[in-house]
C-alpha atoms as a PDB file:
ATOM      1  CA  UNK A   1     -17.277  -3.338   1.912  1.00  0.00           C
ATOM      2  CA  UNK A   2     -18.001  -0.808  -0.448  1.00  0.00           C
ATOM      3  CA  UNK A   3     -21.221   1.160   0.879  1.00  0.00           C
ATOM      4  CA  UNK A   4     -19.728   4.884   0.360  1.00  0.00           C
ATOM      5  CA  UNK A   5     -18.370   7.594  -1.391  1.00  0.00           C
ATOM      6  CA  UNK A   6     -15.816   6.185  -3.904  1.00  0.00           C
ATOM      7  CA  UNK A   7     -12.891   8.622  -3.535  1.00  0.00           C
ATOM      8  CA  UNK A   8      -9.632   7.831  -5.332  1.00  0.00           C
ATOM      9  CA  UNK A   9      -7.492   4.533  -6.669  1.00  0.00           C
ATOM     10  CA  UNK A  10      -3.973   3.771  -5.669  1.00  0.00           C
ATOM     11  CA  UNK A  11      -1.695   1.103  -6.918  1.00  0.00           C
ATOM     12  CA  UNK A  12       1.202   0.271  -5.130  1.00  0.00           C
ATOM     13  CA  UNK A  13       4.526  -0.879  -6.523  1.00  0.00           C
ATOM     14  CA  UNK A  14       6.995  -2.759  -4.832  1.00  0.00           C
ATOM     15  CA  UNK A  15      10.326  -3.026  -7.613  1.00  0.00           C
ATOM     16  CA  UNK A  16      12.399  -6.169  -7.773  1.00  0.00           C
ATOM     17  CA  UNK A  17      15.837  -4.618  -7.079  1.00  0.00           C
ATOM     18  CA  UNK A  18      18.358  -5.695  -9.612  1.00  0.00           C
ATOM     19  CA  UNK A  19      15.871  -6.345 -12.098  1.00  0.00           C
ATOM     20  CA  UNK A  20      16.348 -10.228 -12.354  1.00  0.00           C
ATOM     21  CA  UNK A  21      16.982 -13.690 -10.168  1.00  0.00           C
ATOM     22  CA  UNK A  22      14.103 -15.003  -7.336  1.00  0.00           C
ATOM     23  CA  UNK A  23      12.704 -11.978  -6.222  1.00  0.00           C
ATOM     24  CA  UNK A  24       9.253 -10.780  -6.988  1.00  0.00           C
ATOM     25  CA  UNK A  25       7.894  -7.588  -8.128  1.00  0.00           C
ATOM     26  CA  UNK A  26       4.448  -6.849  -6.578  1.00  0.00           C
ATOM     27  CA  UNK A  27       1.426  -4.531  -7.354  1.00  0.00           C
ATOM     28  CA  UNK A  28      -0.980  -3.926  -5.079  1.00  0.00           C
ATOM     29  CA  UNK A  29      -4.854  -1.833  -5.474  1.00  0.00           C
ATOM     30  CA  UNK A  30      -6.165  -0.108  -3.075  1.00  0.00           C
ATOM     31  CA  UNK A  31     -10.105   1.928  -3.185  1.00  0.00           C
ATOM     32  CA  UNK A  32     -10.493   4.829  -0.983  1.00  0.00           C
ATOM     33  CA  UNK A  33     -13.893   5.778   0.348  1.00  0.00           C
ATOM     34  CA  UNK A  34     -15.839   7.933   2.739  1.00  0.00           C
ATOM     35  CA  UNK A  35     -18.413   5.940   4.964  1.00  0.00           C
ATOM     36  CA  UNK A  36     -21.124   8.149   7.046  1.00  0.00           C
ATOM     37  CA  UNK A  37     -21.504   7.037  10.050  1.00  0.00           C
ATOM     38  CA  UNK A  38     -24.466   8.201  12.487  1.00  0.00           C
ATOM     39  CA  UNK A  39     -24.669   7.906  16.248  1.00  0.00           C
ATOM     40  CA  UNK A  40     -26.672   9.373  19.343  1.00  0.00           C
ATOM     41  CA  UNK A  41     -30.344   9.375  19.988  1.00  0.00           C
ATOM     42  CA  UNK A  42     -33.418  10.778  18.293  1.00  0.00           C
ATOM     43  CA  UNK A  43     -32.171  14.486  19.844  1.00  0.00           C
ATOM     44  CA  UNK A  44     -28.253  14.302  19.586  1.00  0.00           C
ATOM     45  CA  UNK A  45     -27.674  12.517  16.271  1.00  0.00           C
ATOM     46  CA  UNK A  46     -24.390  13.101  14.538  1.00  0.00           C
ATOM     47  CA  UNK A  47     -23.114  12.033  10.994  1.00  0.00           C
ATOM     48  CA  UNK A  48     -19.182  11.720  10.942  1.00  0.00           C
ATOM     49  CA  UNK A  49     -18.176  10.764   7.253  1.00  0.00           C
ATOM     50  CA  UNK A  50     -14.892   8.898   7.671  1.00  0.00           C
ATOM     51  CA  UNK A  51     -12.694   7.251   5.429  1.00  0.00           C
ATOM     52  CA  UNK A  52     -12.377   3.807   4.603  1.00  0.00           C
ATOM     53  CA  UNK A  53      -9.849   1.611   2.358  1.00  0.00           C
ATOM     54  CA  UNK A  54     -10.516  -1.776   0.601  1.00  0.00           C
ATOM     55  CA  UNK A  55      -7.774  -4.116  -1.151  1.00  0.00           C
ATOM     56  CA  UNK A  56      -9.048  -4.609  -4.631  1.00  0.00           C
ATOM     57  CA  UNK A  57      -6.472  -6.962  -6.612  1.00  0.00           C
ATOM     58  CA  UNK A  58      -2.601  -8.059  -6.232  1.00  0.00           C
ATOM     59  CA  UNK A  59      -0.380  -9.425  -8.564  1.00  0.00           C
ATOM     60  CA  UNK A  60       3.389 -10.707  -8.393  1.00  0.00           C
ATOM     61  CA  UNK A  61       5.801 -11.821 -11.117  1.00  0.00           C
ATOM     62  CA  UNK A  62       9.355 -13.095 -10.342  1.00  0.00           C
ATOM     63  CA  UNK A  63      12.590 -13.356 -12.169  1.00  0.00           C
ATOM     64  CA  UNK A  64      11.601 -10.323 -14.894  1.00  0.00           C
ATOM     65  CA  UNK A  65      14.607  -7.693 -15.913  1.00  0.00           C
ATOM     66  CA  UNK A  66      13.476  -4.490 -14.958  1.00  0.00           C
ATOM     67  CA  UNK A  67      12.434  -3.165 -18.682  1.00  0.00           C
ATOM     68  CA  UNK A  68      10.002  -6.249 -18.488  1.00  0.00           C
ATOM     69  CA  UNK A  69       8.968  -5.135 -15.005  1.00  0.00           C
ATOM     70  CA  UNK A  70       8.333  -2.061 -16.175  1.00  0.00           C
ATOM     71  CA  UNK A  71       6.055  -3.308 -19.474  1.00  0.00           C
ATOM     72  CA  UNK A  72       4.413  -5.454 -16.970  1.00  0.00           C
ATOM     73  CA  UNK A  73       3.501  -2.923 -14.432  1.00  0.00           C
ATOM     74  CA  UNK A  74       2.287  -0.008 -17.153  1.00  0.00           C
ATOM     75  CA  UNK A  75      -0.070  -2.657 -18.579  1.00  0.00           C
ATOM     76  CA  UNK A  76      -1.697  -3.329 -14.923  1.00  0.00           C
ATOM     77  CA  UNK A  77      -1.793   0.413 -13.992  1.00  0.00           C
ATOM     78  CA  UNK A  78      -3.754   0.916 -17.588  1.00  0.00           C
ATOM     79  CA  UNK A  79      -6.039  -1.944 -16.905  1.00  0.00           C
ATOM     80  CA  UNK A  80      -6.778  -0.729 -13.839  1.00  0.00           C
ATOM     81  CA  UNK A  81      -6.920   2.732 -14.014  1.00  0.00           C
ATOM     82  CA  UNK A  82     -10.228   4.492 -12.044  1.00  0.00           C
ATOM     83  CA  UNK A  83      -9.813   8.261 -11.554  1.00  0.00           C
ATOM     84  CA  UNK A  84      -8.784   9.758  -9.808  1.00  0.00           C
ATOM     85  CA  UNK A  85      -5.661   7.984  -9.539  1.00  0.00           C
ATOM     86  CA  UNK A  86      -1.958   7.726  -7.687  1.00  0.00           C
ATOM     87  CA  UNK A  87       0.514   5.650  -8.556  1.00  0.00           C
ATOM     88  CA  UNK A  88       3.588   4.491  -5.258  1.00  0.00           C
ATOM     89  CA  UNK A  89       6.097   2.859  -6.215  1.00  0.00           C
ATOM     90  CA  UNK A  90       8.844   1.551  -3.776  1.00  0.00           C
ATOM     91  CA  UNK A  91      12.048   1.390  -6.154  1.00  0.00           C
ATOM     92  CA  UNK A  92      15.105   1.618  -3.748  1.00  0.00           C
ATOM     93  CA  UNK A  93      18.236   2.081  -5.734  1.00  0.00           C
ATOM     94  CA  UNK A  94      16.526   1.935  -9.198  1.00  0.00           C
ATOM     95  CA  UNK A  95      16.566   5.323 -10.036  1.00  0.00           C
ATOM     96  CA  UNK A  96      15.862   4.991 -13.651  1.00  0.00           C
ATOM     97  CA  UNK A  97      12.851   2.651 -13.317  1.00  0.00           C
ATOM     98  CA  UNK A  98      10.959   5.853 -11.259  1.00  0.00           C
ATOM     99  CA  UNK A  99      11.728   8.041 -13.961  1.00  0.00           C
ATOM    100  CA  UNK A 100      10.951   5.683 -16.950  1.00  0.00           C
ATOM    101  CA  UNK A 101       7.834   4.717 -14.976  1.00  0.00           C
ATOM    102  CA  UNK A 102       6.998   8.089 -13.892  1.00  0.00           C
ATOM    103  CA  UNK A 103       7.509   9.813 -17.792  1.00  0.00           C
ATOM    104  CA  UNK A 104       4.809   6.946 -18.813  1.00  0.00           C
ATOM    105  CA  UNK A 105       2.021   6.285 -16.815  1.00  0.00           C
ATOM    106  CA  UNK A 106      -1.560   7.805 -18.015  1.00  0.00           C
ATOM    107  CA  UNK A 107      -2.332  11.950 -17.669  1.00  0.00           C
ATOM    108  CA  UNK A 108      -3.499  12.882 -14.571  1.00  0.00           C
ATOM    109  CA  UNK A 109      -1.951  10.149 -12.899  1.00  0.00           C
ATOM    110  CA  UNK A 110      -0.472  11.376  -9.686  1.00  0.00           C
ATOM    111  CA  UNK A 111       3.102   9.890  -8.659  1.00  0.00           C
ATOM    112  CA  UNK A 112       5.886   9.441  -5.793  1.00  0.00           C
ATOM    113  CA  UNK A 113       8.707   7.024  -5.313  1.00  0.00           C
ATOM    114  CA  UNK A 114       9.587   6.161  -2.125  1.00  0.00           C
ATOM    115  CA  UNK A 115      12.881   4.823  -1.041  1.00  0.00           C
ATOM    116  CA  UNK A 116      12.983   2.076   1.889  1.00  0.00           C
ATOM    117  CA  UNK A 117      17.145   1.394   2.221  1.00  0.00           C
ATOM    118  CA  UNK A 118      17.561   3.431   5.372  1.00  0.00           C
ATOM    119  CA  UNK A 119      16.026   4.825   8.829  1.00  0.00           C
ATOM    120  CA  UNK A 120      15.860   8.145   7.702  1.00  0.00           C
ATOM    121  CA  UNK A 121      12.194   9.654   6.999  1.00  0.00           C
ATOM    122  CA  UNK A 122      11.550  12.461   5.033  1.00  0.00           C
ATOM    123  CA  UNK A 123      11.890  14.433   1.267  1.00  0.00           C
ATOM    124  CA  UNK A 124      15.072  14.562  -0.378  1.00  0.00           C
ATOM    125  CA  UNK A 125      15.308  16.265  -3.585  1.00  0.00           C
ATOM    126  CA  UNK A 126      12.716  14.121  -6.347  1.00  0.00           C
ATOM    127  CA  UNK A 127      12.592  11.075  -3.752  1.00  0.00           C
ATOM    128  CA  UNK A 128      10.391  10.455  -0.471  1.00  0.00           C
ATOM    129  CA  UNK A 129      12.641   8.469   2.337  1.00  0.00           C
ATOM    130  CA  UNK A 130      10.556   6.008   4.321  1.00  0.00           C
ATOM    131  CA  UNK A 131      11.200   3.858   7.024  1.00  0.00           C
ATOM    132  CA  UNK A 132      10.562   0.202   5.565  1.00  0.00           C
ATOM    133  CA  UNK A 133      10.211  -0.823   9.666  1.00  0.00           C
ATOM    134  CA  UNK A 134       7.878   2.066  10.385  1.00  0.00           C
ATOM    135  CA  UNK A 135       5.847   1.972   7.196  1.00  0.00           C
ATOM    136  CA  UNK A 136       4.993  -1.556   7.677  1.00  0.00           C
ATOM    137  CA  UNK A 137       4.274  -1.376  11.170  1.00  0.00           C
ATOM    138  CA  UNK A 138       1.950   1.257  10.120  1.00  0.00           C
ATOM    139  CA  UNK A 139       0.640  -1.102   7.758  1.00  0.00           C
ATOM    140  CA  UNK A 140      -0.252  -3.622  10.026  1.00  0.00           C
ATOM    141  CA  UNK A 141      -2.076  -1.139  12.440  1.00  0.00           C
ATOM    142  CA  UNK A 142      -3.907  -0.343   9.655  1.00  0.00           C
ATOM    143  CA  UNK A 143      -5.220  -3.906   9.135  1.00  0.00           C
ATOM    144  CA  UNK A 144      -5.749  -4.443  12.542  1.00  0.00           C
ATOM    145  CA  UNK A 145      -8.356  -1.856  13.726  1.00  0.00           C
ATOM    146  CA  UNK A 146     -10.355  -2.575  10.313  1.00  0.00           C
ATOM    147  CA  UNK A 147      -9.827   0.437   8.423  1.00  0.00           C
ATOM    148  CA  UNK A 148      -8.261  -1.448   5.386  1.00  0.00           C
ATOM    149  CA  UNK A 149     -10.429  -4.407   4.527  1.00  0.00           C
ATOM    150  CA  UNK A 150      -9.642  -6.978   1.800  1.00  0.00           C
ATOM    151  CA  UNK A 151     -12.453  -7.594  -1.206  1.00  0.00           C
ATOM    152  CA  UNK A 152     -14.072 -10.806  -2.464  1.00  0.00           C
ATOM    153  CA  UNK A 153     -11.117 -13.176  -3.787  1.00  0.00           C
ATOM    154  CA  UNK A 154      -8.063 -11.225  -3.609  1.00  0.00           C
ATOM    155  CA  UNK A 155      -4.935 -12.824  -5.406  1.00  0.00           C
ATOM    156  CA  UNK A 156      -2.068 -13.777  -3.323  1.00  0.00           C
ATOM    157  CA  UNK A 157      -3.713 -13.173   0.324  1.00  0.00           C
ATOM    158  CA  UNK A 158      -2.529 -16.378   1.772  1.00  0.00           C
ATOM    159  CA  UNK A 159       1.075 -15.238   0.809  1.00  0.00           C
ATOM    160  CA  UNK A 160      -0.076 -12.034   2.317  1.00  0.00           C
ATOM    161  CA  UNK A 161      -1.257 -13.021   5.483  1.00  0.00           C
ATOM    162  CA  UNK A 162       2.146 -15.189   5.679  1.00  0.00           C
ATOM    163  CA  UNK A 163       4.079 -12.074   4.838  1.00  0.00           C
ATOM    164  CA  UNK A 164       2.876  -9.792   7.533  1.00  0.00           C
ATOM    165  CA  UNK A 165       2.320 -12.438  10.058  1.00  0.00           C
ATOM    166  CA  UNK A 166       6.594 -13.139   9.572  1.00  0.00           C
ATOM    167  CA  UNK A 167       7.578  -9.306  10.388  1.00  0.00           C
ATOM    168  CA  UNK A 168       9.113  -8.605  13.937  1.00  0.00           C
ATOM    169  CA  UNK A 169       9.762  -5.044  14.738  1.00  0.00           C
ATOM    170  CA  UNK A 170      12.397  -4.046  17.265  1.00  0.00           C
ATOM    171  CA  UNK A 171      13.168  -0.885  18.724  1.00  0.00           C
ATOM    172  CA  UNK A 172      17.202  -0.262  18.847  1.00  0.00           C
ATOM    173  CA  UNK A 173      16.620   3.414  19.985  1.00  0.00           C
ATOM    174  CA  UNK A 174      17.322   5.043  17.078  1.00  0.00           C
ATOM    175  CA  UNK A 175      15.065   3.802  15.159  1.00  0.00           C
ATOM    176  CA  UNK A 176      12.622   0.382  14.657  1.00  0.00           C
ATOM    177  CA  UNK A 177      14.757  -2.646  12.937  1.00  0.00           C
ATOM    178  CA  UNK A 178      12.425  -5.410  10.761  1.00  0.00           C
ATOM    179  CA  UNK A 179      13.647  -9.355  10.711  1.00  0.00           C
ATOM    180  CA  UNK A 180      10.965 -11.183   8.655  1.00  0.00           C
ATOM    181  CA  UNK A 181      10.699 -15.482   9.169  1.00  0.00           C
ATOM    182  CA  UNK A 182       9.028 -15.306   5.312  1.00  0.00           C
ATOM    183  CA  UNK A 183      10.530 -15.719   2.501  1.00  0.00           C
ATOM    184  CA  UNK A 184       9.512 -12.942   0.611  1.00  0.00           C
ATOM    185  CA  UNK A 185       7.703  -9.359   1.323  1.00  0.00           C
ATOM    186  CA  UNK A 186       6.922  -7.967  -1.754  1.00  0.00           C
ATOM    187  CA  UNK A 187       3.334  -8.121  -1.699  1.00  0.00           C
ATOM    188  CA  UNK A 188       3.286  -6.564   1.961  1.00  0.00           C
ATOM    189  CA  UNK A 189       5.732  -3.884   0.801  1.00  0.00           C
ATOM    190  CA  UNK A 190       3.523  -3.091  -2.568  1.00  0.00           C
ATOM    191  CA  UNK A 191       0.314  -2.814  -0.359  1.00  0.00           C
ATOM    192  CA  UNK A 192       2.479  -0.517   2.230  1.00  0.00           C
ATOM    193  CA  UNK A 193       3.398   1.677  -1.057  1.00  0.00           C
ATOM    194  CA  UNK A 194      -0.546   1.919  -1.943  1.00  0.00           C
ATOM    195  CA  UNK A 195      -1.575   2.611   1.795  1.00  0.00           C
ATOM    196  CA  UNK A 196       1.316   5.238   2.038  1.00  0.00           C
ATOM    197  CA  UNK A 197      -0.975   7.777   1.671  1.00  0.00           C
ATOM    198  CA  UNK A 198      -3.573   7.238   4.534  1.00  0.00           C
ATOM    199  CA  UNK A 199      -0.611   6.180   6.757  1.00  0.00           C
ATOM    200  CA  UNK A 200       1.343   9.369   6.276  1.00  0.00           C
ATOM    201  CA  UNK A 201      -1.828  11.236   6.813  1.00  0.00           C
ATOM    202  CA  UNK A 202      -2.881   9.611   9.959  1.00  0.00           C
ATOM    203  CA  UNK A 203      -6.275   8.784   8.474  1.00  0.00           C
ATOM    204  CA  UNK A 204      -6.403   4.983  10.301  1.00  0.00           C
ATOM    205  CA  UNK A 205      -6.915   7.213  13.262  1.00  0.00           C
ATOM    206  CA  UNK A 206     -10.426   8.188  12.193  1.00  0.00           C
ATOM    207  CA  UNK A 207     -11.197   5.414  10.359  1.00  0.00           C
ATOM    208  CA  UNK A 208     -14.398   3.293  10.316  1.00  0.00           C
ATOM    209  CA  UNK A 209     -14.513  -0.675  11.268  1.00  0.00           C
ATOM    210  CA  UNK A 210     -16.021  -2.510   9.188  1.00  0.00           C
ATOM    211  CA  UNK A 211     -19.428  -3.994   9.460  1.00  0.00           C
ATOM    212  CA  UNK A 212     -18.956  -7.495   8.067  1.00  0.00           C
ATOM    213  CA  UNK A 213     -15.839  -8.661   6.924  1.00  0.00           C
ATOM    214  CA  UNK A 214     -13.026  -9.813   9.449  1.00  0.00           C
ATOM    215  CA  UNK A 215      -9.790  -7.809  10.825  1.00  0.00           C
ATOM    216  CA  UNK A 216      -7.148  -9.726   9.459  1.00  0.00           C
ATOM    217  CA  UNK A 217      -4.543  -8.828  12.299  1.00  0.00           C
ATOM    218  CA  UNK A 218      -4.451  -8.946  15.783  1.00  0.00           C
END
């Protein structure tokens, strides 16, 4: 579903901690647009122009050190850039990948690395804390009312569907805990990174539903 205003591009990065072994490091590409939506009768029409988000494209690659992580994902974001254009990457305990990332991606291109290790949520000093538990379970509300819709043959969203579909959240009273039955979560937590906009600004709230292609969530 693309029928809009195009608005911005965001690719998400979720970083392979360590650099190296079995784990995957994901990209994910997500459109932004406005829809216009009219309702009422012939007397009380009204146009709301809401926003709407569609995954474009995912990619994975496992068992790369993090310089080759790092070649791999500046080549995709150049590929793929659209302006304007934002750049999340999720790169817990790899300090020096956000700053050789950030110090090389294209002019113009805005920037933020998020943190997932803990429960606390906010901005400390260069880095933006995140709830992994929260920010997925915002993900998935996301998906489920429509506002984020998936475009014509997607990579990966088989393993996606498996990835989100494994999360259980619990609440401990301090704070939501995540246990996952999947194997991995890198492609849910690279789409979370390039949705981290619209969730932190509430914008699923006001968000169109889509006209013809399925909610993937329940």
């Amino acid at each position: 579903m693309q029928d809009g205003t195009f608005i911005s591009r965001t690719i998400g990065i979720d970083v392979a901690c360590g650099g190296k072994g079995a784990d995957y490091t994901a990209l994910a590409t997500i459109d932004e647009y406005r829809v216009y939506e009219t309702t009422g009768g012939e007397f009380d029409r009204v146009t709301v122009m809401k926003p709407h988000f569609v995954l474009q494209d995912m990619v994975r690659e496992n068992s790369l050190t993090l310089d080759k992580q790092l070649v791999w994902a500046l080549k995709y974001i150049a590929d793929n850039k659209k302006d304007p254009m934002r750049v999340v990457a999720d790169a817990t305990r790899e300090l020096g990948f956000f700053i050789q990332l950030q110090n090389a991606l294209p002019p113009g291109t805005a920037f933020k690395c998020i943190w997932t290790g803990g429960m606390v949520v906010g901005r400390e000093g260069r880095e933006y804390h995140a709830s992994k538990a929260k920010t997925l379970m915002d993900l998935k509300s996301l998906m489920s009312i429509g506002a984020l819709t998936v475009a014509p043959k997607v990579r990966h969203l088989n393993d996606l569907i498996k990835e989100m579909q494994g999360f259980t959240f619990e609440d401990n009273g301090n704070g939501f805990l995540i246990t996952s039955s999947a194997k991995h979560d890198d492609l849910a937590m690279a789409l979370a990174c390039a949705c981290l906009y619209p969730i932190e600004k509430k914008m699923f709230e006001r968000a169109s539903t889509p006209r013809v292609l399925p909610r993937l969530f329940r």
